[in-house]
N, C-alpha and C. Protein backbone atom coordinates (compact mmCIF):
# COMPACT_ATOMS: atom_id res chain seq x y z
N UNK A 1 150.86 124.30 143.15
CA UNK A 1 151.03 125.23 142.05
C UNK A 1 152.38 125.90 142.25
N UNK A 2 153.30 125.68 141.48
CA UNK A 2 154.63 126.34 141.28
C UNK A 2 154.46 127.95 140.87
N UNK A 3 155.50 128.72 140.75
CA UNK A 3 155.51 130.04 140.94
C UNK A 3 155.04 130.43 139.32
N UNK A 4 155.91 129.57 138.31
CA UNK A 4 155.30 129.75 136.80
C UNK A 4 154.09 129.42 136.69
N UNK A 5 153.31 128.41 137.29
CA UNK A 5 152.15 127.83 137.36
C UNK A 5 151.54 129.65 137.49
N UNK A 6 151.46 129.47 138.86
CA UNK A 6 150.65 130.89 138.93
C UNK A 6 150.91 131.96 138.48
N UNK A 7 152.17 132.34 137.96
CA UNK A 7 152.29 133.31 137.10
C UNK A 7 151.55 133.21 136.03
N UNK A 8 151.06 132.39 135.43
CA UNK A 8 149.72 131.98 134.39
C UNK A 8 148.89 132.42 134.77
N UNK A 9 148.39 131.76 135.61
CA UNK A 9 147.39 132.11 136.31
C UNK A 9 146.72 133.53 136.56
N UNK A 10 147.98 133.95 137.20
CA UNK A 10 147.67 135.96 137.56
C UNK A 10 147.04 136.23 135.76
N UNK A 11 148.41 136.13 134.81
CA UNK A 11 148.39 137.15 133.54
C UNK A 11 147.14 136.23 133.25
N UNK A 12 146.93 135.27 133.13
CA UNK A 12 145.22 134.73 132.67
C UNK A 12 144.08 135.58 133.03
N UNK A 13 144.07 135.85 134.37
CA UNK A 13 142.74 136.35 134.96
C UNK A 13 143.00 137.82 135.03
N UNK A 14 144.40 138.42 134.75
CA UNK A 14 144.32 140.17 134.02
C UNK A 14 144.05 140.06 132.98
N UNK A 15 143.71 139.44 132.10
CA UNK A 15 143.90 139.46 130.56
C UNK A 15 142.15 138.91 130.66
N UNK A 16 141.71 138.32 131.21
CA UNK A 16 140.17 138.08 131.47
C UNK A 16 139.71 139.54 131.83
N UNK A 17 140.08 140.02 132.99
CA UNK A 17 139.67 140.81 133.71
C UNK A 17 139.45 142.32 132.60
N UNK A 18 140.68 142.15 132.01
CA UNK A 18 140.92 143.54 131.42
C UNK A 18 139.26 143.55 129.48
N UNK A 19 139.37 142.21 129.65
CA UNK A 19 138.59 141.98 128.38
C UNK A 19 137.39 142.22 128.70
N UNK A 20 136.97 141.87 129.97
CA UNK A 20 135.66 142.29 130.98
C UNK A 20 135.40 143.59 130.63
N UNK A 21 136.64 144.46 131.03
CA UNK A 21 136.20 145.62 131.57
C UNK A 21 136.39 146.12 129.89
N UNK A 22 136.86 145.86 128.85
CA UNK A 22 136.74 146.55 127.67
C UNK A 22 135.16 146.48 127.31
N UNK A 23 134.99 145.19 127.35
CA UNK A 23 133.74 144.95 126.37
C UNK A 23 132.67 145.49 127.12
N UNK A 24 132.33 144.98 128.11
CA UNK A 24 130.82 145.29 129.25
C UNK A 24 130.57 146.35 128.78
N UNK A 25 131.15 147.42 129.07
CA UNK A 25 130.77 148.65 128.63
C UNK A 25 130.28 148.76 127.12
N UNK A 26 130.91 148.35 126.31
CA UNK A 26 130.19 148.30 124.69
C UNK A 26 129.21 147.41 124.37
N UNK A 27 129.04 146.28 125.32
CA UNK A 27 127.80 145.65 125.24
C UNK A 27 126.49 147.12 126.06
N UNK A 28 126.77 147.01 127.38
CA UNK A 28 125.67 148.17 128.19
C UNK A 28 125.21 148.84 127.02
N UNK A 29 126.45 150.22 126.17
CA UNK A 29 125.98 150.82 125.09
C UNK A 29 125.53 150.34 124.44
N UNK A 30 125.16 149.48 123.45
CA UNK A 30 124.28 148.81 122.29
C UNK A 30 123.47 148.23 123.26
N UNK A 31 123.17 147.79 123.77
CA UNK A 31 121.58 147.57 124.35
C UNK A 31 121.14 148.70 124.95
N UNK A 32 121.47 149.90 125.32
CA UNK A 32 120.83 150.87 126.13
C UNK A 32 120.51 151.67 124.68
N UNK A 33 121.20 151.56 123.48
CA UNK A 33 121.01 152.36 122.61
C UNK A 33 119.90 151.82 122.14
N UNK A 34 119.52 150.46 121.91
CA UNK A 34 118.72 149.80 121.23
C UNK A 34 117.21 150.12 122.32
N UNK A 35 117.28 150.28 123.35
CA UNK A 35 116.31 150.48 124.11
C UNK A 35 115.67 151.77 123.71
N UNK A 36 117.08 153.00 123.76
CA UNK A 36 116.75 153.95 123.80
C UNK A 36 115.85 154.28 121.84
N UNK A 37 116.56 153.50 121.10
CA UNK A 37 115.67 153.68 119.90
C UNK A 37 114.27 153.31 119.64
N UNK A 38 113.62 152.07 120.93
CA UNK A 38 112.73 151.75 120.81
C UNK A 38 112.08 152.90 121.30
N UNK A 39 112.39 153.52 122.27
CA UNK A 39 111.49 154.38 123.06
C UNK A 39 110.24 153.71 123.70
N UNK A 40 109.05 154.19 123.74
CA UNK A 40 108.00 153.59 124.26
C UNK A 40 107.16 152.59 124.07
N UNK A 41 107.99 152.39 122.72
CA UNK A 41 106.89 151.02 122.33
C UNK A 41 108.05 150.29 121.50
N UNK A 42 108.58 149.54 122.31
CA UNK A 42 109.57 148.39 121.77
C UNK A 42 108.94 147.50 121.58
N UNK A 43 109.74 147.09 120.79
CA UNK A 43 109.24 145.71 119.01
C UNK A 43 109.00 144.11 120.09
N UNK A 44 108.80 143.46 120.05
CA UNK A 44 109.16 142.04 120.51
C UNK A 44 110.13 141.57 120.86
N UNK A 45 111.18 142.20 119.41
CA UNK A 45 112.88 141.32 119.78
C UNK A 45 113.26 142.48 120.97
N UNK A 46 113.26 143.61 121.02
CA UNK A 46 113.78 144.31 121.87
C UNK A 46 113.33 144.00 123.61
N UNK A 47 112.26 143.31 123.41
CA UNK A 47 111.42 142.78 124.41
C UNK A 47 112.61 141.03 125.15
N UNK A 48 112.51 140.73 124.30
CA UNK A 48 113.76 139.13 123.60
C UNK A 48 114.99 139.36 124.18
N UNK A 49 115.32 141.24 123.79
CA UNK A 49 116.65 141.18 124.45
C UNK A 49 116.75 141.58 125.90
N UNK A 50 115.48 142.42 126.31
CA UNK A 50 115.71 142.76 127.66
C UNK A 50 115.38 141.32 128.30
N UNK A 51 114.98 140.59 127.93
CA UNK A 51 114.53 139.11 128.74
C UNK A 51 116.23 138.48 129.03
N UNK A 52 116.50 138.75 127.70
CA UNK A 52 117.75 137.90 128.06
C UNK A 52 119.20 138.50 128.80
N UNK A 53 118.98 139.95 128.77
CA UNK A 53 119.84 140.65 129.50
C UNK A 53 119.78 140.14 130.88
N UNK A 54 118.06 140.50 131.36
CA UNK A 54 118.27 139.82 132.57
C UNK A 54 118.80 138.23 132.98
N UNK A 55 117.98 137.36 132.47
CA UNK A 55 118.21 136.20 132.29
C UNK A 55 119.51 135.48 132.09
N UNK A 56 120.48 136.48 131.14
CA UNK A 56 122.17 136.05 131.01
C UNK A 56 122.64 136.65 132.37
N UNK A 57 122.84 137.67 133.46
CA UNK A 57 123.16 138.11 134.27
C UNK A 57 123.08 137.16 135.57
N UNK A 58 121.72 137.17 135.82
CA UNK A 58 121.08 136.12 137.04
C UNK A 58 121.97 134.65 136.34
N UNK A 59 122.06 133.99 135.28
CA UNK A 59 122.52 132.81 135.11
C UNK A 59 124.24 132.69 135.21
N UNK A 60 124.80 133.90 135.08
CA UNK A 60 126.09 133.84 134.80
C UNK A 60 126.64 134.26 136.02
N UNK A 61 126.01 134.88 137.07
CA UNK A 61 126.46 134.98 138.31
C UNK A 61 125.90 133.88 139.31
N UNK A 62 125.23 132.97 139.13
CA UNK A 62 124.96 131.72 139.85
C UNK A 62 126.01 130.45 139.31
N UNK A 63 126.41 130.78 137.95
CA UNK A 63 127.23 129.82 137.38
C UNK A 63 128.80 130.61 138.07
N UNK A 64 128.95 131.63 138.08
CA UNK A 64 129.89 132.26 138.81
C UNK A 64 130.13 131.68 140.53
N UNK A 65 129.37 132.05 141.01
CA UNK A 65 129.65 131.82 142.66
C UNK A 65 129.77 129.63 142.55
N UNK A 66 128.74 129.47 141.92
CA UNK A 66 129.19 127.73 141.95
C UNK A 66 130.61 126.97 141.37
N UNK A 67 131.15 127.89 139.98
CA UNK A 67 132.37 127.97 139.67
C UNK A 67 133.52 127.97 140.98
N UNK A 68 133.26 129.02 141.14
CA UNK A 68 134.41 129.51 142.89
C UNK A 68 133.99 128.48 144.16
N UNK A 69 133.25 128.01 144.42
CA UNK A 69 132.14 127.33 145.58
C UNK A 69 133.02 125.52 145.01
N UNK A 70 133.06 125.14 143.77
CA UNK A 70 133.69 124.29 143.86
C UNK A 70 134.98 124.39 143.37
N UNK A 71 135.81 125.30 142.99
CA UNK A 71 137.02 125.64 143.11
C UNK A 71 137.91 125.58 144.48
N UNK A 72 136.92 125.92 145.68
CA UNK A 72 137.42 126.40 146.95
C UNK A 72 137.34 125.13 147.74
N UNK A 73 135.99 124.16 146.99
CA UNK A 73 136.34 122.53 147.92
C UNK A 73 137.10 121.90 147.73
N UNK A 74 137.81 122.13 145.96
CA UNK A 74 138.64 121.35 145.41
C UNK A 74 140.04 121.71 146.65
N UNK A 75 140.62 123.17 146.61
CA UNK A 75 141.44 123.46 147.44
C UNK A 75 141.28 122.65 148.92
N UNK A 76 140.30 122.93 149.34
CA UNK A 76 140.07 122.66 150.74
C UNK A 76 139.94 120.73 151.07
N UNK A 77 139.78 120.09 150.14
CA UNK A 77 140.05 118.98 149.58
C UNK A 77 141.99 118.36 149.62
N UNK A 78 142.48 119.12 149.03
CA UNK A 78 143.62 119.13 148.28
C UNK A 78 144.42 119.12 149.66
N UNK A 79 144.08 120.80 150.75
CA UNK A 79 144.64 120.92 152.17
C UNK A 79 144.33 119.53 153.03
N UNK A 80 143.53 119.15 152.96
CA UNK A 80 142.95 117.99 153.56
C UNK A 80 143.80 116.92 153.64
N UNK A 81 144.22 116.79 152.79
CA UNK A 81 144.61 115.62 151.83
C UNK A 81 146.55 115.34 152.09
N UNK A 82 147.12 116.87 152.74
CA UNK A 82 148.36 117.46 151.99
C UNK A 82 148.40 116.94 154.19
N UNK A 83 147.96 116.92 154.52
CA UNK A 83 147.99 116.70 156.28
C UNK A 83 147.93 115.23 155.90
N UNK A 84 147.66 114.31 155.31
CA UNK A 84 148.15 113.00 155.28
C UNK A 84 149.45 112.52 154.59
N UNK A 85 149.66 113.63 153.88
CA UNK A 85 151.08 112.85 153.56
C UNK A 85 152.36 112.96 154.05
N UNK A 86 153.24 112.21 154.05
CA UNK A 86 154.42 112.20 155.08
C UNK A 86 155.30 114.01 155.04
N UNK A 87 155.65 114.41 155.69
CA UNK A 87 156.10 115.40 155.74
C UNK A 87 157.59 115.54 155.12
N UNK A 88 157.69 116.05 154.15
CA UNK A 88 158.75 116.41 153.52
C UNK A 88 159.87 117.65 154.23
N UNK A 89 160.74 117.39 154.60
CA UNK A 89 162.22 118.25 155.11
C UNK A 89 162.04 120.06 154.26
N UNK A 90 161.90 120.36 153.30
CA UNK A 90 161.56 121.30 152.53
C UNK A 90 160.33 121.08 151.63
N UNK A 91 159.54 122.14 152.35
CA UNK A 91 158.54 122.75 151.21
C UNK A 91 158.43 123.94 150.73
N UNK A 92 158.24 123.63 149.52
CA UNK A 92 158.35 124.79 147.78
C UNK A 92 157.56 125.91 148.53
N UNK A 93 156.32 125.93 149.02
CA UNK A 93 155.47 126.92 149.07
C UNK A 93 155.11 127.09 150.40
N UNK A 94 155.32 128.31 151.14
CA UNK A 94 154.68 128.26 152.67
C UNK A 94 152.84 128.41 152.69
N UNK A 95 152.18 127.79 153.41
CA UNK A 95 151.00 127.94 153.69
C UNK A 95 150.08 129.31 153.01
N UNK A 96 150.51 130.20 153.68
CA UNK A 96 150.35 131.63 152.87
C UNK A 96 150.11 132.03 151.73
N UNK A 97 151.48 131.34 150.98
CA UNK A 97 151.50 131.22 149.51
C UNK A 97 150.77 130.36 148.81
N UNK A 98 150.24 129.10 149.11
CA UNK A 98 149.75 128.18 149.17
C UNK A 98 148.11 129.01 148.62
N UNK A 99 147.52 129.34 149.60
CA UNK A 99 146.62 130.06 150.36
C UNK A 99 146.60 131.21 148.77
N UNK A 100 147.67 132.24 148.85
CA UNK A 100 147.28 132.62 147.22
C UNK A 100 147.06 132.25 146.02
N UNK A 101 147.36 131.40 145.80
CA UNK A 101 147.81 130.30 144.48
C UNK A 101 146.25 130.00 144.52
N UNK A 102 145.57 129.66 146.06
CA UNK A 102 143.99 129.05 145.87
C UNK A 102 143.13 130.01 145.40
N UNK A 103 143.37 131.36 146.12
CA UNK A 103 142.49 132.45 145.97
C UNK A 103 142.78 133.08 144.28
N UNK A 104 143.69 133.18 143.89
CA UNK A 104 143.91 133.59 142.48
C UNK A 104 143.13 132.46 141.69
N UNK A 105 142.80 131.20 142.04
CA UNK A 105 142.23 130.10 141.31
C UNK A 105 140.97 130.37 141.40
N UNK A 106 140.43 130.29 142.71
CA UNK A 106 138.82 130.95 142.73
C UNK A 106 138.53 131.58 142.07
N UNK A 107 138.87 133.12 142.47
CA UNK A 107 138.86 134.01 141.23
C UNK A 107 138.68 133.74 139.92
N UNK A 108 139.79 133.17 139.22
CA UNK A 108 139.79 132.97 137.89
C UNK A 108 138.61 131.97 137.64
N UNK A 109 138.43 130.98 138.61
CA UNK A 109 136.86 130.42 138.02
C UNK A 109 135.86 131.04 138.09
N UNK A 110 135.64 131.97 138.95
CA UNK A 110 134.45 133.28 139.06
C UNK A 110 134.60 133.73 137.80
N UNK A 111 135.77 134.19 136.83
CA UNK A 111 135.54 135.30 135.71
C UNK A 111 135.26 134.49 134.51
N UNK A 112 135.30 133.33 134.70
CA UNK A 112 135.25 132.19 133.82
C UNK A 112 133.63 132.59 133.60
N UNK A 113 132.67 132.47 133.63
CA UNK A 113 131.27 132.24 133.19
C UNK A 113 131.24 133.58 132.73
N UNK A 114 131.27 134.83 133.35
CA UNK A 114 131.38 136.32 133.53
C UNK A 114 132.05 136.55 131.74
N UNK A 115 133.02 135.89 131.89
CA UNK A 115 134.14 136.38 130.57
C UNK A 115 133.26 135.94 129.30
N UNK A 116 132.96 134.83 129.82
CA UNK A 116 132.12 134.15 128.43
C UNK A 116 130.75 134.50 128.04
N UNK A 117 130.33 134.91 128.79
CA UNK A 117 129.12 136.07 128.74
C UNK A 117 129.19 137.66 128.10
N UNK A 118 130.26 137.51 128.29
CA UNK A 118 130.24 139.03 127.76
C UNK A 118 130.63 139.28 126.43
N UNK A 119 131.72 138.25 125.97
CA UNK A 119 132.79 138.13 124.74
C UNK A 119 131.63 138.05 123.89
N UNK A 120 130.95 137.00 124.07
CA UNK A 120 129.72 136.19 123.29
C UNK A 120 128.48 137.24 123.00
N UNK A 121 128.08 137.83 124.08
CA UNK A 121 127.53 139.58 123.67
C UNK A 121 127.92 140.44 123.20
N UNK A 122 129.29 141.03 123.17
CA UNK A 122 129.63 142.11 122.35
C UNK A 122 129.94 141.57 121.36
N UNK A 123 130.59 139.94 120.83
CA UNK A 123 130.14 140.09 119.19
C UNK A 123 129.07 139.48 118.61
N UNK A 124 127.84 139.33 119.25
CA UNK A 124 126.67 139.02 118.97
C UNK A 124 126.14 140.66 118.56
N UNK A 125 126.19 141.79 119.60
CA UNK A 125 125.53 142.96 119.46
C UNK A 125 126.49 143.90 118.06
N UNK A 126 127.87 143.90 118.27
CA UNK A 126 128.45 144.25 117.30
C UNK A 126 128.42 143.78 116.29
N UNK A 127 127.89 142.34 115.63
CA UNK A 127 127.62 141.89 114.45
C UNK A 127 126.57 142.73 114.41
N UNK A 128 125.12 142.78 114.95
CA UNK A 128 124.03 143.12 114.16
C UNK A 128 124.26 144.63 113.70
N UNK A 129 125.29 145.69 114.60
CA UNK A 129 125.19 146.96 114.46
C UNK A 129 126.22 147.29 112.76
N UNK A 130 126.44 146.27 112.22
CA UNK A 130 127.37 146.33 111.44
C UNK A 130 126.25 146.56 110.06
């Protein structure tokens, strides 16, 4: 991964990150509101949505850690791989750097399931409040 390469990369997973942290919170509110309107005796669908609150969470953080889990073999694959080939007089990237380029990749496949979970909820919940 070249330096523009990962310069993508970074502004990709701030621009994920930052969309995370807008929406989550306006999803939480419309379902805590919707809870809170049911009060003690919520309807079925409200029943529908707490199922799936849980149910999207538990699924999107198992699709999360397996995202990163094979992101990190691909790397560790790649290092593997980079010890068989003939050794080049100059290299672009020291180990280190190398080493960030992987971890900024992990990452960004972790927010990958996370991002799409959430986008997909706040305009699912913001359509109906309309």
């Amino acid at each position: 991964m070249g330096k523009r390469s990962a310069m993508r990369t970074s502004n990709r997973l701030a621009a994920r990150a930052a969309q995370v942290a807008w929406q989550a919170p306006q999803v939480a509110t419309a379902r805590l509101g919707r809870m809170a309107a049911a009060g003690a005796s919520p309807s079925a669908a409200d029943w529908r949505e707490a199922h799936r609150m849980v149910a999207e969470k538990a699924a999107a953080f198992a699709e999360s850690w397996q995202a990163m889990a094979w992101q990190g073999v691909r790397w560790q694959q790649q290092a593997w791989a980079s010890w068989w080939r003939p050794f080049s007089p100059v290299t672009p990237m020291t180990a280190a750097t190398q080493g960030w380029h992987a971890a900024l990749r992990v990452v960004e496949q972790g927010l990958v399931p996370v991002h799409r979970r959430v986008g997909a909820n706040a305009r699912r919940l913001s359509a109906k409040r309309r």
